[in-house]
C-alpha atoms as a PDB file:
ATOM      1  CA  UNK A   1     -80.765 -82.767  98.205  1.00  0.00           C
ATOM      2  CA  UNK A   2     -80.714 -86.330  97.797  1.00  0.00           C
ATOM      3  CA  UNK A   3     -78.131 -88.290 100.157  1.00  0.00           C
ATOM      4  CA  UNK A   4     -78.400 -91.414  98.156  1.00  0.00           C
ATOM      5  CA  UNK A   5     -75.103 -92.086  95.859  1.00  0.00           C
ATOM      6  CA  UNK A   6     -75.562 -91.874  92.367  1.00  0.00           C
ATOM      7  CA  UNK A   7     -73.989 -95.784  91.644  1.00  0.00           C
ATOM      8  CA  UNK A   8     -76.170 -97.114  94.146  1.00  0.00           C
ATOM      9  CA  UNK A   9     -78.646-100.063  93.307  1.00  0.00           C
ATOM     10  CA  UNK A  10     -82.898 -99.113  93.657  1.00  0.00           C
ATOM     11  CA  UNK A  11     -84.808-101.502  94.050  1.00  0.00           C
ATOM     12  CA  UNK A  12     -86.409-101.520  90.670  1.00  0.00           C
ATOM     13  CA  UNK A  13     -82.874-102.059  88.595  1.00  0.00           C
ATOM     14  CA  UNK A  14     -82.474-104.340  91.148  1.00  0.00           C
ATOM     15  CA  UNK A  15     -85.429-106.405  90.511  1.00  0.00           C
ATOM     16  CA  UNK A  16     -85.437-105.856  86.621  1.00  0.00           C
ATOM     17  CA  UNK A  17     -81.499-107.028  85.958  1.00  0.00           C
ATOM     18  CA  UNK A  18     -81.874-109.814  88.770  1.00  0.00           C
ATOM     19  CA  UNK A  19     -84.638-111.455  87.076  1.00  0.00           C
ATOM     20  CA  UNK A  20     -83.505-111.178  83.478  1.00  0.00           C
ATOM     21  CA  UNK A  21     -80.332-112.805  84.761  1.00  0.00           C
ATOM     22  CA  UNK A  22     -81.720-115.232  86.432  1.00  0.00           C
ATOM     23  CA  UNK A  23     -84.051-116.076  83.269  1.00  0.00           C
ATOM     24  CA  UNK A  24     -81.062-116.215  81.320  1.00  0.00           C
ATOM     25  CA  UNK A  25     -78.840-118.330  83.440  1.00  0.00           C
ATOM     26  CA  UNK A  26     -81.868-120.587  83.975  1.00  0.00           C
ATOM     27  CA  UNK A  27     -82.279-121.376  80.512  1.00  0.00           C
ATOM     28  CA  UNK A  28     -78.596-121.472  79.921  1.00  0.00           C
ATOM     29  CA  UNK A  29     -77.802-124.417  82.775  1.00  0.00           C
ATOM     30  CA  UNK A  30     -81.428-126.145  81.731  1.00  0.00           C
ATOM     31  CA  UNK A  31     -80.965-125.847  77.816  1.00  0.00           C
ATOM     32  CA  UNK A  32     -83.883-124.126  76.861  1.00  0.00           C
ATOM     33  CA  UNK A  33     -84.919-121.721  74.966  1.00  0.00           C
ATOM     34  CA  UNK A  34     -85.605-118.082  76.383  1.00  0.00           C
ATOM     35  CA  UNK A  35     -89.201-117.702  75.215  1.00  0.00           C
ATOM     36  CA  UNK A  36     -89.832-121.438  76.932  1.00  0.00           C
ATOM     37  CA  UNK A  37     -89.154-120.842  80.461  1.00  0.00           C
ATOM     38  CA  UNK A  38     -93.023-120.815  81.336  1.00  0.00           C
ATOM     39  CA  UNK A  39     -93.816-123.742  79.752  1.00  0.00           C
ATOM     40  CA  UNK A  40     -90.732-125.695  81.556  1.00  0.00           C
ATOM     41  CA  UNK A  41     -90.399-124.239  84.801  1.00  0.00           C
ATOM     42  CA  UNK A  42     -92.992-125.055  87.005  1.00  0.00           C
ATOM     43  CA  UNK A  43     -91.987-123.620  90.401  1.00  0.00           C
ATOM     44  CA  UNK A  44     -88.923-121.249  92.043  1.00  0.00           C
ATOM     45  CA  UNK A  45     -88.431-121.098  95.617  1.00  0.00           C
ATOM     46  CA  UNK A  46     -87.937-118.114  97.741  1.00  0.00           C
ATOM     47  CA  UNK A  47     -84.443-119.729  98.390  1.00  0.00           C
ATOM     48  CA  UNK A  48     -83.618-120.224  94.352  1.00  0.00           C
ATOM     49  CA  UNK A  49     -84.815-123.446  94.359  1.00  0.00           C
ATOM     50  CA  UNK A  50     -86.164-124.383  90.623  1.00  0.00           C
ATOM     51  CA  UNK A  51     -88.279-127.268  89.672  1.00  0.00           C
ATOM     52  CA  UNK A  52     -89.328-128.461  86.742  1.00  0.00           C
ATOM     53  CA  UNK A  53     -92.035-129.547  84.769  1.00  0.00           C
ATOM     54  CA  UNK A  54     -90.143-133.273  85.180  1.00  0.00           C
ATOM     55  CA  UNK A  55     -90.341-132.933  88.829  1.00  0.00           C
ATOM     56  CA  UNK A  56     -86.043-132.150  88.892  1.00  0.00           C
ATOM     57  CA  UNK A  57     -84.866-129.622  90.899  1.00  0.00           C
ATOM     58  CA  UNK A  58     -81.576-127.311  90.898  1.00  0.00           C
ATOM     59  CA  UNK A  59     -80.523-124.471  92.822  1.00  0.00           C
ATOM     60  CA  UNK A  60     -79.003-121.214  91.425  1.00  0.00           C
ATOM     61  CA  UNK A  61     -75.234-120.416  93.484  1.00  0.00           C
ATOM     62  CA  UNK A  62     -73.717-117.482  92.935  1.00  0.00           C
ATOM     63  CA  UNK A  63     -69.910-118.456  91.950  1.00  0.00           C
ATOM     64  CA  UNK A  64     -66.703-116.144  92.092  1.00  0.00           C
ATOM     65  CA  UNK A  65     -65.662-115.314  88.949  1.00  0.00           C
ATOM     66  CA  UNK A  66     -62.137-116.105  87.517  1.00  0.00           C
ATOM     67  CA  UNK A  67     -60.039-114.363  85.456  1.00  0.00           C
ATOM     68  CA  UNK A  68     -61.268-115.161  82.025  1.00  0.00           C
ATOM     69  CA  UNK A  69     -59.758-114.804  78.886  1.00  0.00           C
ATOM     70  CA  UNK A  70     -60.746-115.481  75.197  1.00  0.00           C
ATOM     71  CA  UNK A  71     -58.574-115.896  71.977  1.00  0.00           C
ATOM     72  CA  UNK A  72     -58.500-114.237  68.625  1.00  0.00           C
ATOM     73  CA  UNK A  73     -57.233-115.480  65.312  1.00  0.00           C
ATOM     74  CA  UNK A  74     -56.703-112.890  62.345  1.00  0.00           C
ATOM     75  CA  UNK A  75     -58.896-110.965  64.521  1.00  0.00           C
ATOM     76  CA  UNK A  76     -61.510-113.247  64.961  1.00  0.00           C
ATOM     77  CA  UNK A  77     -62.826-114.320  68.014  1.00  0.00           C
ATOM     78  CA  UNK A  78     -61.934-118.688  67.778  1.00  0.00           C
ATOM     79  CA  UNK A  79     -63.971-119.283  71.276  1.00  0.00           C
ATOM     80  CA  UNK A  80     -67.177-118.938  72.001  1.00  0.00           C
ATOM     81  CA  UNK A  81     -67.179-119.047  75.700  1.00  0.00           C
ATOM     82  CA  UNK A  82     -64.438-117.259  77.686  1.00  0.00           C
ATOM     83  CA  UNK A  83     -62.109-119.541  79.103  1.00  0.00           C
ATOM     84  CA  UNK A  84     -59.117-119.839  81.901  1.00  0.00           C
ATOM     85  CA  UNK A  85     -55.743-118.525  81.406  1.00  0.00           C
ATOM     86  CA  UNK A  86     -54.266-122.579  80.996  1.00  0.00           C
ATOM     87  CA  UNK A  87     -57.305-122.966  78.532  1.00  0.00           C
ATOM     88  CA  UNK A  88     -56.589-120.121  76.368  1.00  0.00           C
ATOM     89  CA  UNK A  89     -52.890-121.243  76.431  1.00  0.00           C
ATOM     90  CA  UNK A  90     -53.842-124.464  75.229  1.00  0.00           C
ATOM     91  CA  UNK A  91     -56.261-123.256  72.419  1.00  0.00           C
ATOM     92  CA  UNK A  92     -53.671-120.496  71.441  1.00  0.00           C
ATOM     93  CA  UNK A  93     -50.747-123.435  70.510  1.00  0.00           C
ATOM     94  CA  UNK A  94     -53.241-125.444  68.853  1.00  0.00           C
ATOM     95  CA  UNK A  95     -53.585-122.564  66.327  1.00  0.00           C
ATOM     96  CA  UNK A  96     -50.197-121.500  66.512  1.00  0.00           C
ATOM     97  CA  UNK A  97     -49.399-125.834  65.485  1.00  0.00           C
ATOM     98  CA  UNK A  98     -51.605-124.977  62.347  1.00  0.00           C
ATOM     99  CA  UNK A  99     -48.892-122.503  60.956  1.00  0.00           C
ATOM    100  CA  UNK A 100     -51.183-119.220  62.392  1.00  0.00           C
ATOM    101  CA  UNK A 101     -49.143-116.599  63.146  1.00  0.00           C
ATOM    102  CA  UNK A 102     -51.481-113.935  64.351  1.00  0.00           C
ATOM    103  CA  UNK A 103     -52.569-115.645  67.397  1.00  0.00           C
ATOM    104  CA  UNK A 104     -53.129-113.242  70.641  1.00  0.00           C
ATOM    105  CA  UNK A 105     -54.913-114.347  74.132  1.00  0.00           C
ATOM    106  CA  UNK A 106     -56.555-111.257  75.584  1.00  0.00           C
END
């Protein structure tokens, strides 16, 4: 039998979801699009460190996450990013200024 928990992280899940999130956040920070990331990355480091075509370099950091919280309107989603709790707040009255009554922060 195998002794190995069944939530554990292989290797290969490991490597797959690492690197497609890294891909992703690159492009995301450097503003570019997914399918471009060959033609404008010209080097990563063993210790995250990405260059550029340009010659720039940045670093990937790993960053706790906060509570985050997003906002719906008539039950539509009004932001597009998730936000802090004093962010949502503020976008929340904004709506509820413009006479919208069915305002909820979740």
């Amino acid at each position: 039998m195998n002794n190995l928990k069944r939530n554990s992280m292989n290797s290969y899940k490991l490597n797959g979801i690492a690197g497609h999130t890294a891909r992703v956040a690159i492009c995301k920070g450097l503003g570019i699009e997914y399918t471009r990331i060959y033609k404008e990355i010209k080097d990563i480091s063993s210790e995250g460190v990405i260059e550029t075509q340009d010659g720039k370099k940045y670093e990937l950091k790993l960053v706790p996450i906060k509570e985050q919280f997003t906002v719906w309107v008539g039950g539509v989603e009004v932001n597009d990013i998730y936000l802090n709790k004093e962010e949502a707040e503020e976008l929340r009255n904004k709506f509820l200024e413009q006479g919208y009554d069915d305002v909820v922060i979740e």
